[in-house]
C-alpha atoms as a PDB file:
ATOM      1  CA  UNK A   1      16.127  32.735 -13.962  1.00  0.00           C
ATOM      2  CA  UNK A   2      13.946  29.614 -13.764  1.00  0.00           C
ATOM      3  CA  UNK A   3      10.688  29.714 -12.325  1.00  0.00           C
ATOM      4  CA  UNK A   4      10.250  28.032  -9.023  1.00  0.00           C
ATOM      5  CA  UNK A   5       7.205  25.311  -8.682  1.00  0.00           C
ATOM      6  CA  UNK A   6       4.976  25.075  -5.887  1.00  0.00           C
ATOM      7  CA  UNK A   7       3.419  21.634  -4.866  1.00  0.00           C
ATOM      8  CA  UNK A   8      -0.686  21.866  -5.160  1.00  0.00           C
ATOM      9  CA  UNK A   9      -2.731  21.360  -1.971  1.00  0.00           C
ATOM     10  CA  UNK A  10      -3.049  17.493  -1.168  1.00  0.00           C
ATOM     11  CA  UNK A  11      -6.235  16.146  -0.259  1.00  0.00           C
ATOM     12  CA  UNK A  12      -4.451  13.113   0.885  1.00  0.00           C
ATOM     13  CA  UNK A  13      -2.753  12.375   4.368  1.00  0.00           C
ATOM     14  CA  UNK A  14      -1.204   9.742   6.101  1.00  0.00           C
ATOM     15  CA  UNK A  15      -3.951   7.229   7.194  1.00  0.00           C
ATOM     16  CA  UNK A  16      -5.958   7.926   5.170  1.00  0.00           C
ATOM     17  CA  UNK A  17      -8.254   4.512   3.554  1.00  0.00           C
ATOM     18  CA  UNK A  18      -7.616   4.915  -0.769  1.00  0.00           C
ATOM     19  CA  UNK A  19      -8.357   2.799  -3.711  1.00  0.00           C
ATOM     20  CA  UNK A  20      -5.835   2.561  -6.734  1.00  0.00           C
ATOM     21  CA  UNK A  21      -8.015   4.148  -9.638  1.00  0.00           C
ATOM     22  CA  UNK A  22      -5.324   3.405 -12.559  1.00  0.00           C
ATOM     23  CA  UNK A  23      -2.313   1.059 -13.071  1.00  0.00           C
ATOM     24  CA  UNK A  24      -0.836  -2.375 -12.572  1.00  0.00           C
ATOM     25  CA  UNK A  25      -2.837  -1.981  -9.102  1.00  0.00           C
ATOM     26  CA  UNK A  26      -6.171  -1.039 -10.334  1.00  0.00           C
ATOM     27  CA  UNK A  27      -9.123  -1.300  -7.568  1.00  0.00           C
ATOM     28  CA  UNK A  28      -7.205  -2.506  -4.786  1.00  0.00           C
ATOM     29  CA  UNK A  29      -7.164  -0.479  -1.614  1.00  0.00           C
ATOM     30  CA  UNK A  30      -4.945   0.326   0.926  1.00  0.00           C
ATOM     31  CA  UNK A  31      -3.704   2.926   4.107  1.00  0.00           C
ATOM     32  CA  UNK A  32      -1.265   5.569   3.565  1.00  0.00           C
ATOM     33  CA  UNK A  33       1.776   5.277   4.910  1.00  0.00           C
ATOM     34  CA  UNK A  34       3.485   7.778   3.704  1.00  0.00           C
ATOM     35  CA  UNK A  35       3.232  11.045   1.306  1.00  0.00           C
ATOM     36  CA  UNK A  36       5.585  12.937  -0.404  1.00  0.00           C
ATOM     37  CA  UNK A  37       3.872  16.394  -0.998  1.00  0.00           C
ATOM     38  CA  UNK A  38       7.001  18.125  -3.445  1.00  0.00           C
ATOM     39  CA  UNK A  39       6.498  14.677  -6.023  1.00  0.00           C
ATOM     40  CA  UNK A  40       2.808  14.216  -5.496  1.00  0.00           C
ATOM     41  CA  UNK A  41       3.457  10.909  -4.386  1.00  0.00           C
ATOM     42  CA  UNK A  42       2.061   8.543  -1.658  1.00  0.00           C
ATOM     43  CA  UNK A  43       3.267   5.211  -0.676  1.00  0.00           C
ATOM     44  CA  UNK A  44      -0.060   2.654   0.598  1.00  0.00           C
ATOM     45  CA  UNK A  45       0.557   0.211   2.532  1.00  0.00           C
ATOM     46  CA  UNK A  46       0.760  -3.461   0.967  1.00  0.00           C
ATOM     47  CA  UNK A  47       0.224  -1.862  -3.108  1.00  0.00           C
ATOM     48  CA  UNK A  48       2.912  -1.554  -5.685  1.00  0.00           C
ATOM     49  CA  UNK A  49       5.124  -3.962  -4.467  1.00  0.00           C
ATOM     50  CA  UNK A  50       8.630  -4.082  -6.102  1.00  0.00           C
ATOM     51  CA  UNK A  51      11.083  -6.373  -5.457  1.00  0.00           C
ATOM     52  CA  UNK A  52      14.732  -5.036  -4.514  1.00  0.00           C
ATOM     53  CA  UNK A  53      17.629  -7.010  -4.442  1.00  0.00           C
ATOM     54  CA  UNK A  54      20.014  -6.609  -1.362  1.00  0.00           C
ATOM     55  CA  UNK A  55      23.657  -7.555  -0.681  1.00  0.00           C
ATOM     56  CA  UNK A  56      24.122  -9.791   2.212  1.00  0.00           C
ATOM     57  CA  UNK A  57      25.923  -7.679   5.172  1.00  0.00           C
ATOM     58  CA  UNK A  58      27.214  -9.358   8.278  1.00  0.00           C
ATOM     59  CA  UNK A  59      23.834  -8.091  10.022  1.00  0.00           C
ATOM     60  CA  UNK A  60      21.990  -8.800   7.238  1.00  0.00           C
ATOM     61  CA  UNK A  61      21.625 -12.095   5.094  1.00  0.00           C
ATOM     62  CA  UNK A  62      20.493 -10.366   1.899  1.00  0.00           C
ATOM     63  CA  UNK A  63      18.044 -12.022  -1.054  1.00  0.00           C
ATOM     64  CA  UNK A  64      15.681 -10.880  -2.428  1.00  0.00           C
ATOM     65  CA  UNK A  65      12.754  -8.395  -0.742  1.00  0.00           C
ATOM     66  CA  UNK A  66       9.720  -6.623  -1.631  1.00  0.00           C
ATOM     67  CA  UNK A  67       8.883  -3.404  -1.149  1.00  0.00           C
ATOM     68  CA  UNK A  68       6.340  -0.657  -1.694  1.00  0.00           C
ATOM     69  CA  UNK A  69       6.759   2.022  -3.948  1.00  0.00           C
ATOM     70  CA  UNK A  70       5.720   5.271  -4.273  1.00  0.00           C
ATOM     71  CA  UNK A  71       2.484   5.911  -6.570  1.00  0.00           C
ATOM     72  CA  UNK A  72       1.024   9.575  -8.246  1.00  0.00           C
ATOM     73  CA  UNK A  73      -1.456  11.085  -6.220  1.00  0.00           C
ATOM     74  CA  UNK A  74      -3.573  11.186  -9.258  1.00  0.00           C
ATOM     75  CA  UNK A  75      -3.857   7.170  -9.129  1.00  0.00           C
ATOM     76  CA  UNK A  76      -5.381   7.690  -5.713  1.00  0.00           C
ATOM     77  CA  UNK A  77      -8.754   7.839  -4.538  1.00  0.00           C
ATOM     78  CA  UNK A  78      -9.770   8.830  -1.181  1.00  0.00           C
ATOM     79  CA  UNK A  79     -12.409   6.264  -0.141  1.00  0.00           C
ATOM     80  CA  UNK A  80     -12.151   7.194   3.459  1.00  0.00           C
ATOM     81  CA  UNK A  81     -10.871  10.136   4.995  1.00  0.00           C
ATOM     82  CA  UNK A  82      -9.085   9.760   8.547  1.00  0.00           C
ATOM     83  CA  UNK A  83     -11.402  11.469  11.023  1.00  0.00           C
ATOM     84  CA  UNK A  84      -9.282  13.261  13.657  1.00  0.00           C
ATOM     85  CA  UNK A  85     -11.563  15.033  16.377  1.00  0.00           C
ATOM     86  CA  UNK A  86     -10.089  17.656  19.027  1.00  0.00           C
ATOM     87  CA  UNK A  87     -11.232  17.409  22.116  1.00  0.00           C
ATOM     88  CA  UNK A  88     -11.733  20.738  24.046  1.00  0.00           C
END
């Protein structure tokens, strides 16, 4: 029976400030937009920009758009941490 795997504790969130620390994207910075905790992936906003190709719809005129991708969590730095404060 396989063994199941458990995703490791994040220490980033969405809106949180980070700085690329390896890749194509190397010491640019960005906000999170989004993380994906089971692929230890974030997306941040304008970084790792990929360009998909879409078909033109009647809505929609198609060409060709860019996108962000995901990147690993381990090519992320936290540089600022969002501060969230309860009031009581």
């Amino acid at each position: 029976m396989p063994t199941k795997r458990f995703a490791p504790k994040l220490s980033i969130k969405k809106g949180d400030k980070v700085m690329v620390i390896a890749g194509s994207n190397k010491g640019e910075s960005g906000e999170v937009k989004l993380v994906f905790p089971k692929e230890n992936r974030a997306i941040v906003d304008g970084l790792n920009l990929v360009k998909k190709h879409t078909k033109a719809t009647q809505d929609n005129p198609g060409g060709i758009n860019e996108i962000e991708s995901p990147i690993h969590i381990s090519n992320l730095m936290v540089v600022d941490a969002k501060q969230v404060y309860l009031l009581e």
